[in-house]
N, C-alpha and C. Protein backbone atom coordinates (compact mmCIF):
# COMPACT_ATOMS: atom_id res chain seq x y z
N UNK A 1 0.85 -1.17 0.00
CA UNK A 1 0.00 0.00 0.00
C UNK A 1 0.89 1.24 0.00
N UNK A 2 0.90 2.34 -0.83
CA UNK A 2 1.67 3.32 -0.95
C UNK A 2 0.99 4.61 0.11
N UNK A 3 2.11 4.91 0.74
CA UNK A 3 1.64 5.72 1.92
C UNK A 3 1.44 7.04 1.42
N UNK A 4 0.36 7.61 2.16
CA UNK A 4 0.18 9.19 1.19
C UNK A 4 1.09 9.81 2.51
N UNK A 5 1.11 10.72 0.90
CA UNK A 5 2.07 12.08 1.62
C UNK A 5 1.80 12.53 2.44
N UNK A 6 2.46 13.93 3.14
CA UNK A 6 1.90 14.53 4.42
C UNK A 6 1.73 16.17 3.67
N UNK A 7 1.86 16.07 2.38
CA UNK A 7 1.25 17.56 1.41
C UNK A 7 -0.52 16.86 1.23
N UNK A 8 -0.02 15.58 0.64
CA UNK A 8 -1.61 15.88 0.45
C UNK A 8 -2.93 15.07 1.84
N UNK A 9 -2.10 14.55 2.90
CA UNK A 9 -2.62 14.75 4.37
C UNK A 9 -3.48 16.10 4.38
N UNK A 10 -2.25 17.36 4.09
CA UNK A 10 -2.21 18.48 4.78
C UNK A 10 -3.55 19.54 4.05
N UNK A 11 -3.33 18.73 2.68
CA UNK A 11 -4.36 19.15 1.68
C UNK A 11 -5.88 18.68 2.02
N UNK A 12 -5.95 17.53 1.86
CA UNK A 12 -7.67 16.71 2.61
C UNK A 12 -8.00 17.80 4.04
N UNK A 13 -7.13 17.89 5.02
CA UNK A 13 -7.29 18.54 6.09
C UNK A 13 -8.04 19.98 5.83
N UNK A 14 -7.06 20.56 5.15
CA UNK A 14 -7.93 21.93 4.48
C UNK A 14 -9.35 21.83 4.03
N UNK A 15 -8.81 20.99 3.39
CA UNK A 15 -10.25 20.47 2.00
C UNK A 15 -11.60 20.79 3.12
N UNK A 16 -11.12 19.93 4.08
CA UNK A 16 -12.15 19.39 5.40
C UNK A 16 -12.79 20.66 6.16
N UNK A 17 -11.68 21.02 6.67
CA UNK A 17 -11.81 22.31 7.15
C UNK A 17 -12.56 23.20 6.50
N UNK A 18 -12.46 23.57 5.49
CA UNK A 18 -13.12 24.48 4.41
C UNK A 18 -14.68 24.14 4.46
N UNK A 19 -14.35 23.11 3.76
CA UNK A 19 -16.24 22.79 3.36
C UNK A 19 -16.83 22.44 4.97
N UNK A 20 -16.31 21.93 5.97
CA UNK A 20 -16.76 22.66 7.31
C UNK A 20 -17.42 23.95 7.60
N UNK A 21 -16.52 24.81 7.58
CA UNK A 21 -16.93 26.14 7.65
C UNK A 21 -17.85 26.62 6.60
N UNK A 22 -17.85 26.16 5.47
CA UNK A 22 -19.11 26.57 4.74
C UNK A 22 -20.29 26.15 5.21
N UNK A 23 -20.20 24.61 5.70
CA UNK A 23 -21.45 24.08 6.37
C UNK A 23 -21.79 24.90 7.36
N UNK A 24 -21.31 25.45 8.16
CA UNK A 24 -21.25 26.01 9.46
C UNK A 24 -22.07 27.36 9.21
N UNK A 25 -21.45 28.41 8.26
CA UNK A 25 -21.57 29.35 7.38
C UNK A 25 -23.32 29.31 7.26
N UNK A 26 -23.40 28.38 6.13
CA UNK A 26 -25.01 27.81 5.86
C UNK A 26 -25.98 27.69 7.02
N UNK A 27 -25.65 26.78 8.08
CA UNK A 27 -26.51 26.61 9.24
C UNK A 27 -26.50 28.16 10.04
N UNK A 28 -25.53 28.87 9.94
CA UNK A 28 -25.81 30.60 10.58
C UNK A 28 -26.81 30.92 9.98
N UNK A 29 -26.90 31.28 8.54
CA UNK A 29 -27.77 32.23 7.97
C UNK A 29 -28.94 31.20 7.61
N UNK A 30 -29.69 29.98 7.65
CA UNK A 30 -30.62 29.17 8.20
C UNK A 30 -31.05 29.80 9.78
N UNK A 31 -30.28 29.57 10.37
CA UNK A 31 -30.91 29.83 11.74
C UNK A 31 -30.91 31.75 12.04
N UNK A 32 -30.18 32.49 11.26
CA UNK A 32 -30.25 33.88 11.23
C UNK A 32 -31.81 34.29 10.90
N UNK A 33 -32.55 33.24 9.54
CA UNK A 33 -33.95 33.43 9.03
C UNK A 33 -34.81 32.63 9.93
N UNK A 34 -34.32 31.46 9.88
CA UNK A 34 -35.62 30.93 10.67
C UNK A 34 -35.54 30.34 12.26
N UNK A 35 -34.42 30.55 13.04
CA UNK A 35 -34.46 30.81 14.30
C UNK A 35 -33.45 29.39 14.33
N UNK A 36 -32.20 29.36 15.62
CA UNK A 36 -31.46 28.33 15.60
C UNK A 36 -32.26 26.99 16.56
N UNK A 37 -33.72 27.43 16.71
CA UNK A 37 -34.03 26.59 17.30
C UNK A 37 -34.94 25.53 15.98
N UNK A 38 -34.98 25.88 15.35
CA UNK A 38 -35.83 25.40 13.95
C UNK A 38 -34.89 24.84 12.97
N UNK A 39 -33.55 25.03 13.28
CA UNK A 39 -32.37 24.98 12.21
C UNK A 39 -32.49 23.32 12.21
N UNK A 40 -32.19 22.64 11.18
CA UNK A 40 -32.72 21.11 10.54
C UNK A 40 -30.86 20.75 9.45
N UNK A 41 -30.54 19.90 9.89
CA UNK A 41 -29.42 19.32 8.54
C UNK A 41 -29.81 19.60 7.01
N UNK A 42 -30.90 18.86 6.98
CA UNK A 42 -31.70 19.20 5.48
C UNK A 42 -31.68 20.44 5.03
N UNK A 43 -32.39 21.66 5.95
CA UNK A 43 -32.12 22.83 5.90
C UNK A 43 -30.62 23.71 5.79
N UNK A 44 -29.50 23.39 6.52
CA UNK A 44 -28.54 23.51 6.32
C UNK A 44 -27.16 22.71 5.33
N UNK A 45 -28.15 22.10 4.69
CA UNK A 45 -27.25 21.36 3.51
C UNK A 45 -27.61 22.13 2.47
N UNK A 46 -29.03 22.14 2.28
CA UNK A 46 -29.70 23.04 1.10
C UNK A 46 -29.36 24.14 0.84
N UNK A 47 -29.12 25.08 2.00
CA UNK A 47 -27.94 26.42 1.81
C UNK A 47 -26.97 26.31 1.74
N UNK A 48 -26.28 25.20 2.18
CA UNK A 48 -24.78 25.19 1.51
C UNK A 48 -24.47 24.24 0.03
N UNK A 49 -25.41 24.07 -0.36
CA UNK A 49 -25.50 23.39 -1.88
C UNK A 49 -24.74 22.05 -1.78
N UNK A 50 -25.26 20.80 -0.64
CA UNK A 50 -25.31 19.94 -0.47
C UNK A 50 -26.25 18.97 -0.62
N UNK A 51 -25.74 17.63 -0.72
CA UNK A 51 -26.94 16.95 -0.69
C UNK A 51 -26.84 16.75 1.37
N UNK A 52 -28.34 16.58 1.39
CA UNK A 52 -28.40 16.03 2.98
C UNK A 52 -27.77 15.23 3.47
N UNK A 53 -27.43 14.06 2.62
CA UNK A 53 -26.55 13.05 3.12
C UNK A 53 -24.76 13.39 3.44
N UNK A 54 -24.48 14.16 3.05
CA UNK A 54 -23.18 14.82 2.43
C UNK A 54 -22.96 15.66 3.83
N UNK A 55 -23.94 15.77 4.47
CA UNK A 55 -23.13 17.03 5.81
C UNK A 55 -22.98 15.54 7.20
N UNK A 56 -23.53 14.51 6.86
CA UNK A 56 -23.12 13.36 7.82
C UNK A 56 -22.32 12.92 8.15
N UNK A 57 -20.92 13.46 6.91
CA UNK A 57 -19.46 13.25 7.56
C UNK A 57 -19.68 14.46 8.18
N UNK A 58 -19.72 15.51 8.32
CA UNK A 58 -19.28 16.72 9.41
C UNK A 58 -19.71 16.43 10.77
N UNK A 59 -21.55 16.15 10.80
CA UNK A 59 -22.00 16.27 11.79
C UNK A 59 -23.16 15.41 11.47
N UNK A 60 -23.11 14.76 12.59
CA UNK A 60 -23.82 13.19 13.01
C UNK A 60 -25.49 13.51 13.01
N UNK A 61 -25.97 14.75 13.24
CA UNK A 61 -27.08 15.14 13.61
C UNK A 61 -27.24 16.28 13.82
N UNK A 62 -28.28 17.09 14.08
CA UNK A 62 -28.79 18.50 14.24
C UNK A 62 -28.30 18.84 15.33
N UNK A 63 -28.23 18.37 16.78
CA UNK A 63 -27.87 18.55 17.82
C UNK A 63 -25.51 18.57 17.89
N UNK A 64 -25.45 18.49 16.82
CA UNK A 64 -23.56 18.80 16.77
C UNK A 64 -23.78 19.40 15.68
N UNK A 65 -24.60 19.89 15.18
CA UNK A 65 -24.32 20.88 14.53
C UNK A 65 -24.77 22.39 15.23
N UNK A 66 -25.58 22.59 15.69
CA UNK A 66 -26.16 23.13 17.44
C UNK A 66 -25.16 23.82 18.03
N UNK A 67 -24.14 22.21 18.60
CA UNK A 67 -23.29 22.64 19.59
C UNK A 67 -21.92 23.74 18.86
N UNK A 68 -21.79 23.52 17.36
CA UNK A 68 -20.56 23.53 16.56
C UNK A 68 -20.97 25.28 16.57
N UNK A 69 -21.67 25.74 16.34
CA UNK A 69 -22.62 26.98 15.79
C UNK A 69 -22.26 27.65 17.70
N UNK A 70 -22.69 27.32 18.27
CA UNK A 70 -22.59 27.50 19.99
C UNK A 70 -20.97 28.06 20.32
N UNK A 71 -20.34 26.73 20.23
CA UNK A 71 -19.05 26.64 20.36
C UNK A 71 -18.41 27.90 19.71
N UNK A 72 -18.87 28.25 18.52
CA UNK A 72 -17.95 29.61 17.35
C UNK A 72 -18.66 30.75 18.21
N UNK A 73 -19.65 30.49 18.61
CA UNK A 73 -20.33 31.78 19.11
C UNK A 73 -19.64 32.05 20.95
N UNK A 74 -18.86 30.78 21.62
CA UNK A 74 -18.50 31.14 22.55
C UNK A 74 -16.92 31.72 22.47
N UNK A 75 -16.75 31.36 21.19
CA UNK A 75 -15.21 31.74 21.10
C UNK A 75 -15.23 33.28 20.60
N UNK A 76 -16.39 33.73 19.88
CA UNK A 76 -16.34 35.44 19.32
C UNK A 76 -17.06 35.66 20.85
N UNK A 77 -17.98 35.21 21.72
CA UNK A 77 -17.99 35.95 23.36
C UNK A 77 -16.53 36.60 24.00
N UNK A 78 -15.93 35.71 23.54
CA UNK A 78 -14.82 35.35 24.71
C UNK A 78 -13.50 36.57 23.45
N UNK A 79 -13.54 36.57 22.31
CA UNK A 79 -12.89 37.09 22.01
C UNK A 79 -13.19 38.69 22.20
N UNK A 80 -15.06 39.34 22.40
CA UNK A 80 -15.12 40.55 22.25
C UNK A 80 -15.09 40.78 23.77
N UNK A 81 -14.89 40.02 25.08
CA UNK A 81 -14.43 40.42 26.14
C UNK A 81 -13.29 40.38 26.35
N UNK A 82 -12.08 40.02 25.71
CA UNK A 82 -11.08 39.87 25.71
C UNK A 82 -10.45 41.52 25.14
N UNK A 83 -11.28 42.09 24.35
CA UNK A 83 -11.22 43.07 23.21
C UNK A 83 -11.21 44.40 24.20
N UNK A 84 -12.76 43.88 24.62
CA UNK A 84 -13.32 45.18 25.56
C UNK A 84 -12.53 45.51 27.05
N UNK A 85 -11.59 43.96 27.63
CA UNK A 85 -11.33 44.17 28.44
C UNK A 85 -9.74 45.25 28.65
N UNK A 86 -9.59 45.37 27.47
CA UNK A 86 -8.05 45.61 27.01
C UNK A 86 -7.90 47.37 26.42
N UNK A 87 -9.17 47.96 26.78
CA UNK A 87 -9.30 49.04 26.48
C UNK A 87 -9.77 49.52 27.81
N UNK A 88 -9.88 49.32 28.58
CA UNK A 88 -10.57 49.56 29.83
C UNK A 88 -9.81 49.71 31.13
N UNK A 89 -9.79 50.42 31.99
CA UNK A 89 -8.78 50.40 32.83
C UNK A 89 -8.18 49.09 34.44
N UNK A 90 -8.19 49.09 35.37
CA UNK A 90 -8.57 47.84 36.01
C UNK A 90 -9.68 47.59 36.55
N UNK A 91 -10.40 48.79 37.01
CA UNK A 91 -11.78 49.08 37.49
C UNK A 91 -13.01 49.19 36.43
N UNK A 92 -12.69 49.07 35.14
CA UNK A 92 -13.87 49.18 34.48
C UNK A 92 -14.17 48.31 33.68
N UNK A 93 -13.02 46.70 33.98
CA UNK A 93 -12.50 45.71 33.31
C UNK A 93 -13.88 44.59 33.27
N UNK A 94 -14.38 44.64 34.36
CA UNK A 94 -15.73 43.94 34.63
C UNK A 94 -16.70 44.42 33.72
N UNK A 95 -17.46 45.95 33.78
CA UNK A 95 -18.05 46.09 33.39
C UNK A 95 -17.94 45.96 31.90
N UNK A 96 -17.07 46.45 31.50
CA UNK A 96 -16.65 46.51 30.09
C UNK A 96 -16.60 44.92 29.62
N UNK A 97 -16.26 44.13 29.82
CA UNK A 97 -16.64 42.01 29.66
C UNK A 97 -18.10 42.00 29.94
N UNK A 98 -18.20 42.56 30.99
CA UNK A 98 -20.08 42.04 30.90
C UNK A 98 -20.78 42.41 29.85
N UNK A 99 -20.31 44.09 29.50
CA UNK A 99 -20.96 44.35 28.62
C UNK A 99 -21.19 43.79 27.12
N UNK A 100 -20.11 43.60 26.67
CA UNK A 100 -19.45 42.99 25.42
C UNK A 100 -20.23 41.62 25.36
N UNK A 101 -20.01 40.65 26.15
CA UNK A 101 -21.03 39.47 26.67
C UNK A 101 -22.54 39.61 25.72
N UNK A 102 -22.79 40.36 26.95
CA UNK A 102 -23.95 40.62 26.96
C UNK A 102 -24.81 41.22 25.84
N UNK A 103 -23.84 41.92 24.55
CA UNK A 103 -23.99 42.31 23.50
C UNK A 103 -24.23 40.87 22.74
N UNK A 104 -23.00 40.88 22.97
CA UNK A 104 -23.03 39.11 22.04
C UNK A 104 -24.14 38.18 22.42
N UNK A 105 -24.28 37.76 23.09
CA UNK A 105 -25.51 36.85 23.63
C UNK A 105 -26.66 36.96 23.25
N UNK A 106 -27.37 38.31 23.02
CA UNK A 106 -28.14 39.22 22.65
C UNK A 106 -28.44 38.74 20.87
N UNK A 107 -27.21 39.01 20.74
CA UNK A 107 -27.55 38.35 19.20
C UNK A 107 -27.63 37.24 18.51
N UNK A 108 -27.68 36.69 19.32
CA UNK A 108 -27.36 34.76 19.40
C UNK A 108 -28.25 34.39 19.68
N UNK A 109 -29.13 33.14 19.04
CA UNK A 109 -29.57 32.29 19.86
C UNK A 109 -29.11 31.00 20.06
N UNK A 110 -28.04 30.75 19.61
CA UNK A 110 -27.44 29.33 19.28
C UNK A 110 -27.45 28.92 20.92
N UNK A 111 -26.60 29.77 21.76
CA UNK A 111 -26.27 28.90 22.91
C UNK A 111 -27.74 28.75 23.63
N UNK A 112 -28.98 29.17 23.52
CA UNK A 112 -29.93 28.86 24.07
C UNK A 112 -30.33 27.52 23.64
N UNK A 113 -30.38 27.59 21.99
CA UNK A 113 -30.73 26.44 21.43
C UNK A 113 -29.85 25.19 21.80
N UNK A 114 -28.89 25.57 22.01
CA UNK A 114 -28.05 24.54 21.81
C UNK A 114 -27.82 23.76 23.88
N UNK A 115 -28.51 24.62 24.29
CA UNK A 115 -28.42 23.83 25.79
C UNK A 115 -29.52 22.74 25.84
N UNK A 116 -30.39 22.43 24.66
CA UNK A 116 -31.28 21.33 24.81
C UNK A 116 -30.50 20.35 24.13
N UNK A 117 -29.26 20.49 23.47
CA UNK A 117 -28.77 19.67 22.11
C UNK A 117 -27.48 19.09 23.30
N UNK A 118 -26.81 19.77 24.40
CA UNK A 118 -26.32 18.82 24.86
C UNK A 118 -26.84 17.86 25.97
N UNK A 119 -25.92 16.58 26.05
CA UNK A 119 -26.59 15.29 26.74
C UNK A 119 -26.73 15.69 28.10
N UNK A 120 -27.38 15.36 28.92
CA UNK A 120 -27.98 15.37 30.31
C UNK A 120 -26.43 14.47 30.73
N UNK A 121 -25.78 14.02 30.27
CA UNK A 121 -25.53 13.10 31.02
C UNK A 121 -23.72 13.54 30.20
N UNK A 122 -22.56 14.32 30.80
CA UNK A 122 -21.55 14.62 30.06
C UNK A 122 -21.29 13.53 29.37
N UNK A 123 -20.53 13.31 28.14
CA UNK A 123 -20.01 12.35 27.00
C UNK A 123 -19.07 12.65 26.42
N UNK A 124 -18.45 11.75 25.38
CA UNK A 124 -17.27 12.66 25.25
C UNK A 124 -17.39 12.70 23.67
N UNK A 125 -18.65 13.37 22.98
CA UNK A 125 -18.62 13.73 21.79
C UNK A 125 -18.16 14.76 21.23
N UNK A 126 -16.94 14.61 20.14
CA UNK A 126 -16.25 15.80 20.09
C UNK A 126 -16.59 17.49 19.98
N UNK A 127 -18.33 17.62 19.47
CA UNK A 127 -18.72 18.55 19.43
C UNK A 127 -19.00 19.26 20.46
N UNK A 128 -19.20 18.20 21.88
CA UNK A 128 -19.25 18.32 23.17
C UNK A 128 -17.93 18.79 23.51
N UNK A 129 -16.96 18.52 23.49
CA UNK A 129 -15.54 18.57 23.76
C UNK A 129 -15.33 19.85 23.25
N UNK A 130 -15.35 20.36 22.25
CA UNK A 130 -15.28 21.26 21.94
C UNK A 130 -16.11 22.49 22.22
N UNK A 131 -17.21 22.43 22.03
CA UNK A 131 -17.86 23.49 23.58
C UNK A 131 -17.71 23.80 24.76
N UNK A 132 -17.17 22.86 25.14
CA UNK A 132 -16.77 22.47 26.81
C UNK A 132 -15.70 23.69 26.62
N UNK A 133 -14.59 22.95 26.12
CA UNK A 133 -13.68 23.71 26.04
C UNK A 133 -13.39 25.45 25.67
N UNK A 134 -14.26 25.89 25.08
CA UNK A 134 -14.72 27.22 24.33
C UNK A 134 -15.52 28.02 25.42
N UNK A 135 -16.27 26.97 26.13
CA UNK A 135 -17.05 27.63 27.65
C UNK A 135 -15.96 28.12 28.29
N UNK A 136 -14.94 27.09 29.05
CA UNK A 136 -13.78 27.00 29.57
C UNK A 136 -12.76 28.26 29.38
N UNK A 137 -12.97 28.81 28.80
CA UNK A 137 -12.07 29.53 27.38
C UNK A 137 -12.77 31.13 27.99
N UNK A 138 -14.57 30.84 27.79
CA UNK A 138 -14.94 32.56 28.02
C UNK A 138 -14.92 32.68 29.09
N UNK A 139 -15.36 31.53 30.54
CA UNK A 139 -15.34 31.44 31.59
C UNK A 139 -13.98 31.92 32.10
N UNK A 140 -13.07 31.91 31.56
CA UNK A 140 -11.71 32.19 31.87
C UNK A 140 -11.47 33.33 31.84
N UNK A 141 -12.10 34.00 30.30
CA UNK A 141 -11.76 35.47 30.17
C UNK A 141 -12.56 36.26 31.08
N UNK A 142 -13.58 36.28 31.49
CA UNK A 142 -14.51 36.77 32.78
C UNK A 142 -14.20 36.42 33.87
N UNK A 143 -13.46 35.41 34.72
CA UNK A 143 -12.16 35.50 35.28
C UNK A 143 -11.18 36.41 35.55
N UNK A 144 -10.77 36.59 33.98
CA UNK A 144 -9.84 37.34 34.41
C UNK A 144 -9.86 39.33 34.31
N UNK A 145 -11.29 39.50 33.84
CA UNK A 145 -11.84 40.67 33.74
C UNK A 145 -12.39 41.27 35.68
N UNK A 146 -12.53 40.41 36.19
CA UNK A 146 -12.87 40.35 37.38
C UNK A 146 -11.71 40.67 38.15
N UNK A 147 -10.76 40.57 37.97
CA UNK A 147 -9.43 40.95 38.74
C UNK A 147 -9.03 40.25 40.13
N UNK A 148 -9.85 38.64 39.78
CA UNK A 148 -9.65 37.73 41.23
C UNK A 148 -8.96 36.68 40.39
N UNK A 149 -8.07 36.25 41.14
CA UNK A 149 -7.76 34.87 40.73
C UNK A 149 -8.93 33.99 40.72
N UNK A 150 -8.99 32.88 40.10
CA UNK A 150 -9.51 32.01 39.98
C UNK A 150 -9.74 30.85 40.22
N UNK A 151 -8.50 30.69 41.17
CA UNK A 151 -7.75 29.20 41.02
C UNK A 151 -8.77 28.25 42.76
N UNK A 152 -9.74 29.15 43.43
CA UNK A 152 -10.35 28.60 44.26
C UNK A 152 -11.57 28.68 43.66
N UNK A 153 -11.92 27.15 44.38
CA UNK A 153 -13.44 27.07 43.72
C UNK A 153 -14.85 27.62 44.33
N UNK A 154 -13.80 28.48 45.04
CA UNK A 154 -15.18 29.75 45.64
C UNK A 154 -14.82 31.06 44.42
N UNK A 155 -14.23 31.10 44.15
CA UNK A 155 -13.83 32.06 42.96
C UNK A 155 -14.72 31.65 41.23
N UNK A 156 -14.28 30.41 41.06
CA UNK A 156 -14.76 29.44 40.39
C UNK A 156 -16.17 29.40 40.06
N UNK A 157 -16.84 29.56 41.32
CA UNK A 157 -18.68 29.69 41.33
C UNK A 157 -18.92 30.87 40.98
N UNK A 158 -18.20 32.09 41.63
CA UNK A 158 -18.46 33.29 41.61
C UNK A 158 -18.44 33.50 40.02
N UNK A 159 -17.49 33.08 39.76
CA UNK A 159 -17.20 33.80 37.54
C UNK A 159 -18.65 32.66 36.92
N UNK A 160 -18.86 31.38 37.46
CA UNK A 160 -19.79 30.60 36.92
C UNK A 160 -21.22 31.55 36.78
N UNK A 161 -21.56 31.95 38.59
CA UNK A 161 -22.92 32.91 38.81
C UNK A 161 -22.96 33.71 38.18
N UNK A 162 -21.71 34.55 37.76
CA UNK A 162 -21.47 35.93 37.01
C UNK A 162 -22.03 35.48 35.52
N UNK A 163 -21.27 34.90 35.04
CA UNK A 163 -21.96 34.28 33.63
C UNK A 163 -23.38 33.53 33.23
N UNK A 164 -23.72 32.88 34.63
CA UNK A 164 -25.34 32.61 33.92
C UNK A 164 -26.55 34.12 34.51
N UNK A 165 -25.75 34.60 35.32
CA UNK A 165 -26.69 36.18 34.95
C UNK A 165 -26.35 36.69 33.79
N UNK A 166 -25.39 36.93 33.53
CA UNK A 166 -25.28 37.82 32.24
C UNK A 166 -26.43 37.31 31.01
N UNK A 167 -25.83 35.41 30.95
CA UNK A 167 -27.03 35.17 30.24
C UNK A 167 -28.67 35.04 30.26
N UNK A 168 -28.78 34.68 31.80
CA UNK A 168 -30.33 35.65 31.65
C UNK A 168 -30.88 36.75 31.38
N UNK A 169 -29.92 37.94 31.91
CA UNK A 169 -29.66 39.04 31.18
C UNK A 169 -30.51 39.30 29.90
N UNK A 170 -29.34 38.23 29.35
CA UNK A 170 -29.97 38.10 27.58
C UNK A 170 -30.93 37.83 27.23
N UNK A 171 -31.33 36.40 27.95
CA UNK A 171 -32.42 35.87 27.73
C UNK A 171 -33.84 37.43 27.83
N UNK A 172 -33.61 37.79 29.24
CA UNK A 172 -34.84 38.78 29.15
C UNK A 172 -34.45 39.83 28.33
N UNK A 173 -33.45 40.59 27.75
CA UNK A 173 -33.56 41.67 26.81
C UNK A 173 -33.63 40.99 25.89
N UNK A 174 -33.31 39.77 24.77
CA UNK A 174 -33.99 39.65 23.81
C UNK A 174 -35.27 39.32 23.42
N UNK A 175 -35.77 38.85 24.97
CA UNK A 175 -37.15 38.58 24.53
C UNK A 175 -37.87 39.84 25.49
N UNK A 176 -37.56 41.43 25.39
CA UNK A 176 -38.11 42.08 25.49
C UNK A 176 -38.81 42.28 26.94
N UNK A 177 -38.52 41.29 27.83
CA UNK A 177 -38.96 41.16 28.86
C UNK A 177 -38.12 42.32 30.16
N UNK A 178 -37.15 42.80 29.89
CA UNK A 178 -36.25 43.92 30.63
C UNK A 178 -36.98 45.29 30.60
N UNK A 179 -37.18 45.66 29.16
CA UNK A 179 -38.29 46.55 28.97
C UNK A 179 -39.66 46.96 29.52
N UNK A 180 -40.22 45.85 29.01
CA UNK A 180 -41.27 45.31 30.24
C UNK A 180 -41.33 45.99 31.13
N UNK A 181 -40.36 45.54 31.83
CA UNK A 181 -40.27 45.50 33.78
C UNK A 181 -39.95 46.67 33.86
N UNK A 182 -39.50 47.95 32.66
CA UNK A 182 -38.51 49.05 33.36
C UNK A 182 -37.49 48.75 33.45
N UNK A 183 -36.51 48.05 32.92
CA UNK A 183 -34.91 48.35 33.45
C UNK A 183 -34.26 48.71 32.11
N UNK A 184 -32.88 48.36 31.98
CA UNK A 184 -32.35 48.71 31.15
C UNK A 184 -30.92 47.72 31.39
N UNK A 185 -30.39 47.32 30.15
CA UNK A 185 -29.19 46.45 30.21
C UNK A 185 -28.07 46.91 31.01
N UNK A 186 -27.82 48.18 30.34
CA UNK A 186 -26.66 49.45 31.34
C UNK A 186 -26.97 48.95 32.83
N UNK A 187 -28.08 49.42 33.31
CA UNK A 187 -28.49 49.48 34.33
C UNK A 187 -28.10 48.28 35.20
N UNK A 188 -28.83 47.02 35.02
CA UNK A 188 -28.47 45.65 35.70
C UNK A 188 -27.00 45.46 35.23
N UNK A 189 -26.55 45.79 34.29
CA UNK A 189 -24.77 45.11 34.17
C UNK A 189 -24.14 45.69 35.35
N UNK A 190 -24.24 47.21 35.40
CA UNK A 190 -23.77 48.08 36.48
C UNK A 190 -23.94 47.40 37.97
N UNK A 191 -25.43 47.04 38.33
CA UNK A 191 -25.55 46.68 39.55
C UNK A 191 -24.86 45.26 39.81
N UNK A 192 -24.83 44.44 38.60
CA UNK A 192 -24.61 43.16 38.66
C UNK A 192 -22.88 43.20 39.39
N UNK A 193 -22.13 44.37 38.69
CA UNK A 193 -20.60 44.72 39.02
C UNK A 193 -20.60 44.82 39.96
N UNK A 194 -21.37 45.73 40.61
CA UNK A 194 -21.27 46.34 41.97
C UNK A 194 -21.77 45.02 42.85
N UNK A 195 -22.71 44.44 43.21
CA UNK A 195 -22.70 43.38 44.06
C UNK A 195 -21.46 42.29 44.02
N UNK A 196 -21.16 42.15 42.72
CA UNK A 196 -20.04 41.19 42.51
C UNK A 196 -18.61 41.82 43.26
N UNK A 197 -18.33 42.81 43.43
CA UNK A 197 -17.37 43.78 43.82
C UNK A 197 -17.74 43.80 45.33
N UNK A 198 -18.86 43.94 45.92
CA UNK A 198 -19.45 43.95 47.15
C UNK A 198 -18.67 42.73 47.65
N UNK A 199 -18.90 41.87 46.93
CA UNK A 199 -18.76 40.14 47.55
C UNK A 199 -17.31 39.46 47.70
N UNK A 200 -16.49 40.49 47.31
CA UNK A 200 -15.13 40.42 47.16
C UNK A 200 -14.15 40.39 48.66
């Protein structure tokens, strides 16, 4: 058997990569129109000028393709708090990550959708693995916007609590429900700092 090269290894890899990201690409602007909770393989093959069967090497099912869409969306979180935190001084390092967050989230619905798409039960499916890790990743950068170490797992809860407010946060300003009530995003990010700062 003649062993393939490691040019054209390096080539398939691309190849892979590529028409990945187009798939990926496709399932955004699917779930941009008709909501990432409605987003279907079929549907996202058809925009990327696939046959349905053809996105089954990428992704096994609707639910890793979910998490894959999630995962890119926790890595641009984590990159526009990383952004925001770096313009900001040490005291305004919090607010300025929450905010950015909280922008992002806002425009997303993947990670909502995509918390029904992972298993109840951790596994070690790579699409899983790879979210995990990308959580891991923003959880870190809000960490370190906070100006506490991290390394105790009373610290640990604290950046965890910090982050699933932010995303309720989201949850109620995109579904209009903040409004509602009278508040304003400014408003709760601010207080959210200040108690978190309180607790220090």
């Amino acid at each position: 058997m003649k062993a393939v090269s490691p040019e054209k290894v390096e080539r398939r890899a691309k190849a892979r990569s590529a028409t990945r990201a187009a798939i990926l690409d496709a399932a955004r602007r699917v779930a941009g129109r008709e909501g990432a909770r409605n987003l279907s393989l079929r549907g996202a093959a058809a925009e990327a000028g696939f046959a349905p069967a053809g996105l089954y090497g990428y992704f096994g099912n609707k639910d890793e393709l979910l998490l894959a869409l999630a995962a890119d969306d926790l890595a641009a979180i984590a990159r526009a708090m990383r952004s925001a935190t770096e313009c900001n001084g040490h005291s305004g390092r919090l607010a300025a990550a929450s905010a950015a967050a909280l922008r992002m989230l806002q425009q997303t619905e993947t990670l909502i959708a995509a918390a029904s798409a992972l298993p109840r039960i951790s596994g070690s499916s790579e699409p899983e693995r790879i979210f995990n890790g990308r959580l891991i990743a923003a959880l870190s950068v809000l960490a370190q916007a906070t100006g506490r170490s991290a390394e105790s797992r009373a610290a640990q809860t604290d950046v965890v609590l910090l982050a699933c407010a932010l995303t309720g946060l989201a949850v109620f300003a995109r579904s209009g429900r903040m409004a509602a009530l009278g508040f304003s995003t400014e408003e709760l990010v601010t207080r959210l700092g200040d108690r978190f700062a309180e607790a220090r």
